[in-house]
C-alpha atoms as a PDB file:
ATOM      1  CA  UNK A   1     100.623  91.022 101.205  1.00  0.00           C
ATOM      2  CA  UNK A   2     102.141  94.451 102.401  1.00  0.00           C
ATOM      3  CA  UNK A   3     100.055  96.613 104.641  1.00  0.00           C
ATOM      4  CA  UNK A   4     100.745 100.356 105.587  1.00  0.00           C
ATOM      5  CA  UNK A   5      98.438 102.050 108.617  1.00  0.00           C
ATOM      6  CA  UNK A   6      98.829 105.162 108.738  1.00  0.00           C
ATOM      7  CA  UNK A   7      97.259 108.159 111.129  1.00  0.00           C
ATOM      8  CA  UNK A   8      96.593 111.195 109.105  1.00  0.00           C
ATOM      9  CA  UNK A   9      95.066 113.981 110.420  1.00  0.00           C
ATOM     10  CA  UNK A  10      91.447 112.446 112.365  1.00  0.00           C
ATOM     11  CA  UNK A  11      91.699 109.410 109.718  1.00  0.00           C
ATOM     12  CA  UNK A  12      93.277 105.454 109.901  1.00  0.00           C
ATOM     13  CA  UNK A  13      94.678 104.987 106.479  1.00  0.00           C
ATOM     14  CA  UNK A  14      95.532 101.379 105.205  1.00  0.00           C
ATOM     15  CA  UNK A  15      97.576 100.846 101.995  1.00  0.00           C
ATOM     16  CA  UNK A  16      97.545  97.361 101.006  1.00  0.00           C
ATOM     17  CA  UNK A  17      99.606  95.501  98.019  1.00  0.00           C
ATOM     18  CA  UNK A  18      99.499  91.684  97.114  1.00  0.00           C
ATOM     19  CA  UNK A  19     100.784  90.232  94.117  1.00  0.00           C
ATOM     20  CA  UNK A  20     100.340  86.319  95.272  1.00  0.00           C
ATOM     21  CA  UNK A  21      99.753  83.317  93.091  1.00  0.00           C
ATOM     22  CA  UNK A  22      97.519  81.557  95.300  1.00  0.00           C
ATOM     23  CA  UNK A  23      94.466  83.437  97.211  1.00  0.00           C
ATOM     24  CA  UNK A  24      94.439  85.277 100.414  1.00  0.00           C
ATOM     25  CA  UNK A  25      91.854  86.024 102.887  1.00  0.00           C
ATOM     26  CA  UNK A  26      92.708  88.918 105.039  1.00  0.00           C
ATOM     27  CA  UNK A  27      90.606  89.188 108.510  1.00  0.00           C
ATOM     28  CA  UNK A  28      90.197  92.757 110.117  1.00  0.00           C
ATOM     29  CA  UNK A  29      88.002  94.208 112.469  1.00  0.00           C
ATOM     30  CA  UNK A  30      86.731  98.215 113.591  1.00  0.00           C
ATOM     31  CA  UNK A  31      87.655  99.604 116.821  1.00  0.00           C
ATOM     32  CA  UNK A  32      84.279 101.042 117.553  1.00  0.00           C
ATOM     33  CA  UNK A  33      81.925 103.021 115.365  1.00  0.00           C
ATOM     34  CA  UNK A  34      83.326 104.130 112.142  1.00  0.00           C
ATOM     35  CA  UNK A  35      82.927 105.477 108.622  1.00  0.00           C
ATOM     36  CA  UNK A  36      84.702 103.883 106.107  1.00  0.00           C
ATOM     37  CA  UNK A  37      85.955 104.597 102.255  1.00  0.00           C
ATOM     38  CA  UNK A  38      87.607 102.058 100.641  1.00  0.00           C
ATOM     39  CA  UNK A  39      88.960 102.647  96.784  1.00  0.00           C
ATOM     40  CA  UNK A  40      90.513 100.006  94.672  1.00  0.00           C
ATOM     41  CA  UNK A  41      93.586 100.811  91.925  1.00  0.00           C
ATOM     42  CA  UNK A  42      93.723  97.233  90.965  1.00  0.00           C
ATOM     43  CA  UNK A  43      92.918  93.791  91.480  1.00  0.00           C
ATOM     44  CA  UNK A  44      89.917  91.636  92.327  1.00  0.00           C
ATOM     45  CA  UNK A  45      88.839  91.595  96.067  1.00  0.00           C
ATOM     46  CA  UNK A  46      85.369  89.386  97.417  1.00  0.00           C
ATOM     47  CA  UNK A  47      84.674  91.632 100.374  1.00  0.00           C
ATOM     48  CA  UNK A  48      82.595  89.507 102.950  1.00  0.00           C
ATOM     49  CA  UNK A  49      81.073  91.201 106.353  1.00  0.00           C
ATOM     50  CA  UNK A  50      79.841  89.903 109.151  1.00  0.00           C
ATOM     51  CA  UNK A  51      77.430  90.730 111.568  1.00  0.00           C
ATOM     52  CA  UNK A  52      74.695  89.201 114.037  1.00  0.00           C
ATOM     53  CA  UNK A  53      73.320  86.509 111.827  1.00  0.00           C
ATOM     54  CA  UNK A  54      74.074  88.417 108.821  1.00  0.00           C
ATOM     55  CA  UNK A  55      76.290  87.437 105.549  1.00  0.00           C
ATOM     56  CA  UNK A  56      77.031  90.370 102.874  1.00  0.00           C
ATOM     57  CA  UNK A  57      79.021  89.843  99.897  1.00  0.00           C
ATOM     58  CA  UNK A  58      80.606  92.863  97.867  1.00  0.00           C
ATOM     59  CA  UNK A  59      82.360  92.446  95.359  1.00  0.00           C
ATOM     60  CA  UNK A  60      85.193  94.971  94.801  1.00  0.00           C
ATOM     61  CA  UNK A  61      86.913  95.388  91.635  1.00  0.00           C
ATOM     62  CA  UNK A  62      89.530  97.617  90.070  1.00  0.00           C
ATOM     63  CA  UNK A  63      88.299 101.110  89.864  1.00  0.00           C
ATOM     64  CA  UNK A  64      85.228 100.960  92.620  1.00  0.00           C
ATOM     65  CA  UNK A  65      84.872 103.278  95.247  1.00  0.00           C
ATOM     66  CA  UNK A  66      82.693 102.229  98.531  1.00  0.00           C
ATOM     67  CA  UNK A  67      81.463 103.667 101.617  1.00  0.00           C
ATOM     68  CA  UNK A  68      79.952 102.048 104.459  1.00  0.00           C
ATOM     69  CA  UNK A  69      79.779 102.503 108.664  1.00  0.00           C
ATOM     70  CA  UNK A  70      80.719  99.260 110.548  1.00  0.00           C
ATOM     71  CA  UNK A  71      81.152  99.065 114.539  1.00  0.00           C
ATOM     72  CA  UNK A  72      83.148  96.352 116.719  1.00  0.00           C
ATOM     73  CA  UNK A  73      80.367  93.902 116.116  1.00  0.00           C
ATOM     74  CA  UNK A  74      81.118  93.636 112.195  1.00  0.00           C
ATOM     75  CA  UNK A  75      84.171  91.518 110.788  1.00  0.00           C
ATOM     76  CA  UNK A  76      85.466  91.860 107.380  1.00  0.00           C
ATOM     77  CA  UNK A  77      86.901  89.057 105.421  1.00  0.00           C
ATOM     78  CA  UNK A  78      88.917  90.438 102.476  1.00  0.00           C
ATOM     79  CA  UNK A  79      89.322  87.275  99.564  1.00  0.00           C
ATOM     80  CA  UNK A  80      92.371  88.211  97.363  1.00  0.00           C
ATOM     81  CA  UNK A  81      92.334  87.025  93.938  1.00  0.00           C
ATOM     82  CA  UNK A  82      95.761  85.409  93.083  1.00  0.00           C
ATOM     83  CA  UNK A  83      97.651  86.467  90.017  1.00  0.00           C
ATOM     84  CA  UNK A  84      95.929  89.909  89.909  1.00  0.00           C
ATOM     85  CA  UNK A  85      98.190  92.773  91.949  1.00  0.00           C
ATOM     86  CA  UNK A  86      96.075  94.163  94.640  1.00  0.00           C
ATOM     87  CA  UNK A  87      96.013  98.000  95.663  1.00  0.00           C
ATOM     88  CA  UNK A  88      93.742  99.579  97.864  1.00  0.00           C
ATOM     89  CA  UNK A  89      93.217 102.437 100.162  1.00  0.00           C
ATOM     90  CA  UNK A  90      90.848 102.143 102.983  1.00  0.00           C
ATOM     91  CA  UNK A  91      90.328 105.379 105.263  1.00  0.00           C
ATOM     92  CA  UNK A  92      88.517 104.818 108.572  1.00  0.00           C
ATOM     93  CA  UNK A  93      87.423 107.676 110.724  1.00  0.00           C
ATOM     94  CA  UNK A  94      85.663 107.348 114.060  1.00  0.00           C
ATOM     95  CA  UNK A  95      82.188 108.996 113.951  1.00  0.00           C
ATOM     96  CA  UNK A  96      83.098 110.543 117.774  1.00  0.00           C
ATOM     97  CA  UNK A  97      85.994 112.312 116.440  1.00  0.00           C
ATOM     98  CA  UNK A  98      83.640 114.030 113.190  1.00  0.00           C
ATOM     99  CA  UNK A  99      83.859 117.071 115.540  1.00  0.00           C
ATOM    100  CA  UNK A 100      87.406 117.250 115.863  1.00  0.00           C
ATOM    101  CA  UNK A 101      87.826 118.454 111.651  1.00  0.00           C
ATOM    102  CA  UNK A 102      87.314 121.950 110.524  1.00  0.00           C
ATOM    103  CA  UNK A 103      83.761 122.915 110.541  1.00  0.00           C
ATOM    104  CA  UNK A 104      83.033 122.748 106.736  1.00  0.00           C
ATOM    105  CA  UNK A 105      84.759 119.465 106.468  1.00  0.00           C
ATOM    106  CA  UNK A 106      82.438 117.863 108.830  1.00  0.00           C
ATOM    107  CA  UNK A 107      79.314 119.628 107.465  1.00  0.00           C
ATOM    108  CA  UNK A 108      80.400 117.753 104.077  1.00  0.00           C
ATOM    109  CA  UNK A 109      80.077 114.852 105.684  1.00  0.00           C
ATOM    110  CA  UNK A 110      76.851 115.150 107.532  1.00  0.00           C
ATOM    111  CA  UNK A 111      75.509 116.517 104.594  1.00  0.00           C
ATOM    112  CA  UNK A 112      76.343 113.771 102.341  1.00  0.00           C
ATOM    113  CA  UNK A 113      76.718 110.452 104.562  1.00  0.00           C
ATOM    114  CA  UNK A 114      73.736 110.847 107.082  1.00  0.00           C
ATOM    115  CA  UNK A 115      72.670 107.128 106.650  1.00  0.00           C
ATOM    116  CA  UNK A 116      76.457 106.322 107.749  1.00  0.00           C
ATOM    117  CA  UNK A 117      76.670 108.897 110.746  1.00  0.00           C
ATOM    118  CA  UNK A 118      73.220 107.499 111.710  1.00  0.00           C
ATOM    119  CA  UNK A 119      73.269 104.205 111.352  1.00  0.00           C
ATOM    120  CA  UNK A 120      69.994 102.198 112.146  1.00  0.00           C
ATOM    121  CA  UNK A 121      72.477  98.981 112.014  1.00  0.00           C
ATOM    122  CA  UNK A 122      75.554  97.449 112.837  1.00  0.00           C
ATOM    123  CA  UNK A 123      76.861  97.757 109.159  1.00  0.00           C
ATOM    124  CA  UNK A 124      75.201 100.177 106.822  1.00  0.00           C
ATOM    125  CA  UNK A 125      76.453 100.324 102.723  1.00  0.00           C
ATOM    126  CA  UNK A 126      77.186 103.757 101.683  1.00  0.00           C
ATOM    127  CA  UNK A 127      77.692 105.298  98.050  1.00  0.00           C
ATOM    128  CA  UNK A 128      80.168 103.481  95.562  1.00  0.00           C
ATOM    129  CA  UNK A 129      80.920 104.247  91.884  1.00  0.00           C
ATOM    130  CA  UNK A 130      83.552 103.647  89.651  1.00  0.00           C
ATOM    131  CA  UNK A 131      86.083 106.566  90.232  1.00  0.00           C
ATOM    132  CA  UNK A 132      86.957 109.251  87.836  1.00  0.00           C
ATOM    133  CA  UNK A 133      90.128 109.696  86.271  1.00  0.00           C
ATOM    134  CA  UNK A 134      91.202 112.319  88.939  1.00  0.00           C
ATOM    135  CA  UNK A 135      90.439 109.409  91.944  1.00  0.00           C
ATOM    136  CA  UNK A 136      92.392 106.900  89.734  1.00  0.00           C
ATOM    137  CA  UNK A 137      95.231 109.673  89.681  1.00  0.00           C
ATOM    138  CA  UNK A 138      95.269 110.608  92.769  1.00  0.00           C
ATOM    139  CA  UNK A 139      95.148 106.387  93.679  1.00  0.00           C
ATOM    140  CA  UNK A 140      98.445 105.639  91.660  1.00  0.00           C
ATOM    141  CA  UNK A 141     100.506 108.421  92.649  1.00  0.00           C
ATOM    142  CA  UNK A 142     100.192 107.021  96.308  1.00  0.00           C
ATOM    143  CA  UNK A 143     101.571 103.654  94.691  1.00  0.00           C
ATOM    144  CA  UNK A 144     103.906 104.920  92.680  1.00  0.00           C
ATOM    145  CA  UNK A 145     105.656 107.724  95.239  1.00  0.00           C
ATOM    146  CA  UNK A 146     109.396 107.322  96.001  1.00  0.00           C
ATOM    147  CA  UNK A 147     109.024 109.683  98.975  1.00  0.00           C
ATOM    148  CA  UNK A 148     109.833 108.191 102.029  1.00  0.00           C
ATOM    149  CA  UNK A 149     109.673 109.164 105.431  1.00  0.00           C
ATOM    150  CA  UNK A 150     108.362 112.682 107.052  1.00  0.00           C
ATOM    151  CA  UNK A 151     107.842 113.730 102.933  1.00  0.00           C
ATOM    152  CA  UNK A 152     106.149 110.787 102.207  1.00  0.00           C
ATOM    153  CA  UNK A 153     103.566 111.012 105.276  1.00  0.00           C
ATOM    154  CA  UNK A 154     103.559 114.810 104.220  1.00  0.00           C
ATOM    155  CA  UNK A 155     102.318 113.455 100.599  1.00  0.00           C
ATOM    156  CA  UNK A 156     100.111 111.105 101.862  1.00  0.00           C
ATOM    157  CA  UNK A 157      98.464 113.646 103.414  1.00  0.00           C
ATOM    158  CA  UNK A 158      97.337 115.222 100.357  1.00  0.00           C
ATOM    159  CA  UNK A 159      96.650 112.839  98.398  1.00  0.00           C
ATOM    160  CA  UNK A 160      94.112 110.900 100.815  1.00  0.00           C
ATOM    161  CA  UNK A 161      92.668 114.547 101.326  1.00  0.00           C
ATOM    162  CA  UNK A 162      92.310 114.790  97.268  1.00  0.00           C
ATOM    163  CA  UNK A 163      90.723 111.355  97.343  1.00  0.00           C
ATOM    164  CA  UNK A 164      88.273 112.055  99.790  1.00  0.00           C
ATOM    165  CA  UNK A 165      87.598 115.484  98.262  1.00  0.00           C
ATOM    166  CA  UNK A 166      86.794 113.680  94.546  1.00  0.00           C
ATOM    167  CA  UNK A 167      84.528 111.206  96.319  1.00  0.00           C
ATOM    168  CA  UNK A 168      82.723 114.122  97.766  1.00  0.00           C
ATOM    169  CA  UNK A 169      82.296 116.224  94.890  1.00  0.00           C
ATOM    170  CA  UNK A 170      81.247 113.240  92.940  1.00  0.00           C
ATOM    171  CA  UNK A 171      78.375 113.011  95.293  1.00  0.00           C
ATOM    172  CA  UNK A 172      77.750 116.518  95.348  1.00  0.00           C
ATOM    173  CA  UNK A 173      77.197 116.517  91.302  1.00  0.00           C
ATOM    174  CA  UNK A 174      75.691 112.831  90.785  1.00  0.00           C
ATOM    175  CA  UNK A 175      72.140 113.297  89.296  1.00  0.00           C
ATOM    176  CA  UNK A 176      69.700 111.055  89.860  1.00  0.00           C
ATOM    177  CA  UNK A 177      70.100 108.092  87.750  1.00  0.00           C
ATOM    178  CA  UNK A 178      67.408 106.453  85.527  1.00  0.00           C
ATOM    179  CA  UNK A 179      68.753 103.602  84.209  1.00  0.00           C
ATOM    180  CA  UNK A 180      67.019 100.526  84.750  1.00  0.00           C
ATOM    181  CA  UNK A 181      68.239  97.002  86.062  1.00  0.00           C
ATOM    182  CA  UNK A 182      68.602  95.417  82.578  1.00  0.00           C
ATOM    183  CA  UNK A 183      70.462  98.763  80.955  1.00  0.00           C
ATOM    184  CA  UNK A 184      72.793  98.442  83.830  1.00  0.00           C
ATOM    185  CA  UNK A 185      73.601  94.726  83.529  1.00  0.00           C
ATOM    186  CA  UNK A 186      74.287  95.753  79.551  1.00  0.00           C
ATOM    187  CA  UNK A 187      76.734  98.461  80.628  1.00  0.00           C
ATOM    188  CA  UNK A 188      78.824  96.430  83.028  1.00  0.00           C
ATOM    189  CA  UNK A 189      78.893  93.786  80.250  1.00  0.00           C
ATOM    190  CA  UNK A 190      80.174  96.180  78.570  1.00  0.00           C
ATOM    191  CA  UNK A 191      82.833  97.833  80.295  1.00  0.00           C
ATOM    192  CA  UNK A 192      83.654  93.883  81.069  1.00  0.00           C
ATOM    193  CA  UNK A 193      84.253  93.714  76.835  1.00  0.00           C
ATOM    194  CA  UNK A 194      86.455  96.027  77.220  1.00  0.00           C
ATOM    195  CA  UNK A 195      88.107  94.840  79.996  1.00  0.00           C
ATOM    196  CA  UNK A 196      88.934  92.393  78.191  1.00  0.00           C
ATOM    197  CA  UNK A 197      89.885  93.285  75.086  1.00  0.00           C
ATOM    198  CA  UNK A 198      92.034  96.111  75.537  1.00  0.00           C
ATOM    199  CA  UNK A 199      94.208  95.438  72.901  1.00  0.00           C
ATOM    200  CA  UNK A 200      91.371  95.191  70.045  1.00  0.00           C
ATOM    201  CA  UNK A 201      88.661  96.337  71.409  1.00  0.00           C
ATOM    202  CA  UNK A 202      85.529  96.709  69.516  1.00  0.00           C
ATOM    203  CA  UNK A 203      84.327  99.702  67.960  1.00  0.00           C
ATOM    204  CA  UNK A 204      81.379 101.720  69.448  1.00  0.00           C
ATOM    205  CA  UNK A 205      78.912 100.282  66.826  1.00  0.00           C
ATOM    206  CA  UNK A 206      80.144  96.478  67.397  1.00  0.00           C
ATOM    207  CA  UNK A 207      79.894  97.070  71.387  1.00  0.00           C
ATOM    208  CA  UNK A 208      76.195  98.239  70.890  1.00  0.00           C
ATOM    209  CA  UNK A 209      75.485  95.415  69.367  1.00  0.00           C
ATOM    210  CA  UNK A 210      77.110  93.093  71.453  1.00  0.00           C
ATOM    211  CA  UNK A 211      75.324  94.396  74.462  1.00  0.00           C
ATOM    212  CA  UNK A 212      71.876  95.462  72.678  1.00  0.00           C
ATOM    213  CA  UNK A 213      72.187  99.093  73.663  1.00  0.00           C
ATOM    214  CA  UNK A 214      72.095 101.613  70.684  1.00  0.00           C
ATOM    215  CA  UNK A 215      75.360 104.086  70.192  1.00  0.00           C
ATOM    216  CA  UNK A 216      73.685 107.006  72.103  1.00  0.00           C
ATOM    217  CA  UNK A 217      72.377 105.395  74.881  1.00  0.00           C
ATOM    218  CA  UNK A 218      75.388 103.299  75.321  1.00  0.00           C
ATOM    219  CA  UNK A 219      77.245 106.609  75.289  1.00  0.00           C
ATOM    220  CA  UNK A 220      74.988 108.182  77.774  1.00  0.00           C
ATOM    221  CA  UNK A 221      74.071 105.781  80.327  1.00  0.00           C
ATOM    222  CA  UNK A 222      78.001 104.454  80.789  1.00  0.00           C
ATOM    223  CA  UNK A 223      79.141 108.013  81.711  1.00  0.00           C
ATOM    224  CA  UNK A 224      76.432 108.549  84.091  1.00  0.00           C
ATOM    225  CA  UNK A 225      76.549 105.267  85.527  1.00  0.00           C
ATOM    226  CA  UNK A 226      80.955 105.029  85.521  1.00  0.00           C
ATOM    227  CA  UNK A 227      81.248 108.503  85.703  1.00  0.00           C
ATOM    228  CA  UNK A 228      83.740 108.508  82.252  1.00  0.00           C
ATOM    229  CA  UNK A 229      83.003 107.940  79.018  1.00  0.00           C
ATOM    230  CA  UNK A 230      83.261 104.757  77.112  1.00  0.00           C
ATOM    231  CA  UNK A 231      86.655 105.053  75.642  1.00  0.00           C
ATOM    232  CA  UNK A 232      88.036 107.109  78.111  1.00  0.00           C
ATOM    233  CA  UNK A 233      87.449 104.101  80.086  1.00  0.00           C
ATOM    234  CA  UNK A 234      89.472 101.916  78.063  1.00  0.00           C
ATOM    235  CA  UNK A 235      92.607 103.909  78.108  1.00  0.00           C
ATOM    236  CA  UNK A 236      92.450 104.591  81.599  1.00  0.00           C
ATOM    237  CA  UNK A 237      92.493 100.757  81.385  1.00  0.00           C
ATOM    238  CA  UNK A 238      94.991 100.114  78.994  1.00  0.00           C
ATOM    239  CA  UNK A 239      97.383 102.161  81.072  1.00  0.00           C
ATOM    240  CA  UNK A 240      97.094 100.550  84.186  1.00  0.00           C
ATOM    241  CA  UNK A 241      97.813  97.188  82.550  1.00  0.00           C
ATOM    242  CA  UNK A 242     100.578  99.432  81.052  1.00  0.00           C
ATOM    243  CA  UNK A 243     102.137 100.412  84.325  1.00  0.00           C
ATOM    244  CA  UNK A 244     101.427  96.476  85.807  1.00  0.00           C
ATOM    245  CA  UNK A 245     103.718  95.027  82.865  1.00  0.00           C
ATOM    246  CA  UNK A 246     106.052  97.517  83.524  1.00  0.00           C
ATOM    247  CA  UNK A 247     106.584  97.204  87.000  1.00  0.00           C
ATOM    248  CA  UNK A 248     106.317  93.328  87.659  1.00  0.00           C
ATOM    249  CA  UNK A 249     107.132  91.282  83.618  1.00  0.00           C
ATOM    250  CA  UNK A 250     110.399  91.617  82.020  1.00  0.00           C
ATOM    251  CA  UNK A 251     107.814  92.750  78.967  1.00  0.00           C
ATOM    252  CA  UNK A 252     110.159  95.448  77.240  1.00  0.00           C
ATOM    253  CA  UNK A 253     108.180  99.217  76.401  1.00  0.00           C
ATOM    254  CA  UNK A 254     107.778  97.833  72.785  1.00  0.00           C
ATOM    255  CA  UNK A 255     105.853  94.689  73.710  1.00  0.00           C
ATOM    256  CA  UNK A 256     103.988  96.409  76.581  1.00  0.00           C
ATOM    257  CA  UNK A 257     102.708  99.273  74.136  1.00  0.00           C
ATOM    258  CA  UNK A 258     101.862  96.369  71.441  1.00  0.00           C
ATOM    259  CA  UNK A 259     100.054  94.295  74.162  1.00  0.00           C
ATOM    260  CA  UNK A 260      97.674  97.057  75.330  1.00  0.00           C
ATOM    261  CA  UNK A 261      96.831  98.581  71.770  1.00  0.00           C
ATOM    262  CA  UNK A 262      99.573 101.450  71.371  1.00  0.00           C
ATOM    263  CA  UNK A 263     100.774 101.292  67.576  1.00  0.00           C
ATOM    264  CA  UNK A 264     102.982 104.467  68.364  1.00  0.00           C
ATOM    265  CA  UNK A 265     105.591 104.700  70.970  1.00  0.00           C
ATOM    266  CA  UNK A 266     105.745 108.438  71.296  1.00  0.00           C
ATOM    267  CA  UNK A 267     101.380 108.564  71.515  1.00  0.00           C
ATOM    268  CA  UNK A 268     102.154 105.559  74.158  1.00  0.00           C
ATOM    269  CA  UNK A 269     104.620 106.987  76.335  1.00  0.00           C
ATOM    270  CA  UNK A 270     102.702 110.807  76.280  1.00  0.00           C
ATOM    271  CA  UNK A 271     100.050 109.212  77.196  1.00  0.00           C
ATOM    272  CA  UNK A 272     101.683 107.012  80.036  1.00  0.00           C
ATOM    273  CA  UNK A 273     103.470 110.151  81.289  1.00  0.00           C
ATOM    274  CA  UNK A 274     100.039 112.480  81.590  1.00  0.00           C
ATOM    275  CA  UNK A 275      98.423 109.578  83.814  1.00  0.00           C
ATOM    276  CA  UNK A 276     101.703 108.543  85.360  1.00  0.00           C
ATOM    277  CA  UNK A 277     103.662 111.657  85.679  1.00  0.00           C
ATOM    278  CA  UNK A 278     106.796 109.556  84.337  1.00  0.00           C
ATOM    279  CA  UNK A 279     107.903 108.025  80.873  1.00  0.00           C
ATOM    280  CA  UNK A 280     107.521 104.246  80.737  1.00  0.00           C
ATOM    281  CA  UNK A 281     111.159 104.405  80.110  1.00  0.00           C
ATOM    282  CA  UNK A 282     111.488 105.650  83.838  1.00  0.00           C
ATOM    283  CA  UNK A 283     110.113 102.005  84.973  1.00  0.00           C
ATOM    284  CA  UNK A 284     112.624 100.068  83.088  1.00  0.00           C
ATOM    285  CA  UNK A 285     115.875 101.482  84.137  1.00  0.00           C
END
């Protein structure tokens, strides 16, 4: 487990990797009354907090987004899946310094967090969503930068700014949703499918059936509810498992393209380079 805390700006950043083979539980704590974002590249995280006589249990997975407030009186228990590389961002910022940002910075957040900047508890759970392609973006190219010092900080910079700006806007736009319960048990079975199956998944018509939601609904009510559509989803999949076998299997570019569905090595590596900004090549020197 590597961890990275970083001061940016008003904001405590943590970058965390862990690529172990047995499981970790990672204690922390919050120096006083906070708001907190958390987003997750990759890997599994149980997410337990703390509090009074209180128990909560979130469970994090790759792609989710959170929000939440904690104070000194909540402890978080982060439970690391082993075998599945971990990478997350969490970015803390102390509610007394909200007046230290520009002006319309902090009116974005009391306009869109007021349960979390007026908290009627000790821990309070904020939005979370599965991010958008630009948040998953914006989440590997913090991973994946060979900047290092003064530069790096300097990148850093920007990129937790973009993050925080796509979790914004993403509340700013979010309609109200209408899917039921049921529907939305159906839809995270079947972005689970997917999941998967990256390789061979099934077609739209076979995943309808499969989760008993007809083609346009299941269309529908996975954007709104993920924020991308259905297949979209699976290749922003497929290319993260992409860039994993890349970066930590002696898997050549031929076998990783075969293993996550790519029957073409040029569609596979244009593809790799829009999301990645390099050629798998790059990876494999």
């Amino acid at each position: 487990m590597t961890t990275d805390i970083i001061e940016i700006n008003n904001f405590v950043v943590l970058i965390e990797q862990s690529n172990a083979e047995k499981t970790i539980i990672e204690k922390c704590e919050i120096d006083g009354d906070a708001v907190g974002f958390a987003f997750y590249g990759s890997g599994n995280v149980e997410l337990e907090i703390t509090y009074e006589n209180n128990s909560i249990i979130i469970n994090n997975t790759t792609g989710i987004a959170i929000s939440f407030f904690g104070n000194s009186k909540v402890g978080f228990a982060h439970k690391i899946s082993p075998n599945k590389p971990l990478q997350s961002i969490s970015v803390f910022m102390k509610i007394k310094n909200l007046n230290m940002l520009p002006e319309r910075e902090s009116e974005i957040f009391s306009e869109y967090l007021q349960q979390l900047l007026n908290p009627e508890a000790n821990f309070v759970e904020g939005p979370s969503f599965y991010m958008s392609p630009d948040m998953q973006n914006a989440v590997q190219k913090i991973f994946n930068t060979q900047y290092k010092g003064d530069t790096r900080l300097m990148f850093l910079k920007s990129q937790i700014t973009e993050l925080l700006a796509h979790f914004f806007a993403h509340l700013a736009t979010e309609k109200e949703k209408t899917t039921n319960k049921i529907d939305r048990d159906k839809l995270f079975h079947a972005k689970e499918i997917m999941t998967q199956n990256i390789a061979t998944p099934p077609s739209l018509s076979e995943l309808s059936k499969q989760i008993g939601l007809n083609n346009n609904k299941l269309k529908k009510n996975f954007k709104e509810l993920f924020g991308i559509p259905v297949f979209k989803y699976l290749q922003e999949q497929r290319l993260n498992k992409a860039h994993e076998l890349l970066s930590n299997t002696d898997k050549n570019i031929q076998e990783t393209a075969w293993f996550v569905g790519y029957e073409s090595l040029s569609s596979f590596s244009n593809a790799f380079h829009k999301k990645f900004g390099v050629r798998p090549s790059e990876l494999k020197k």
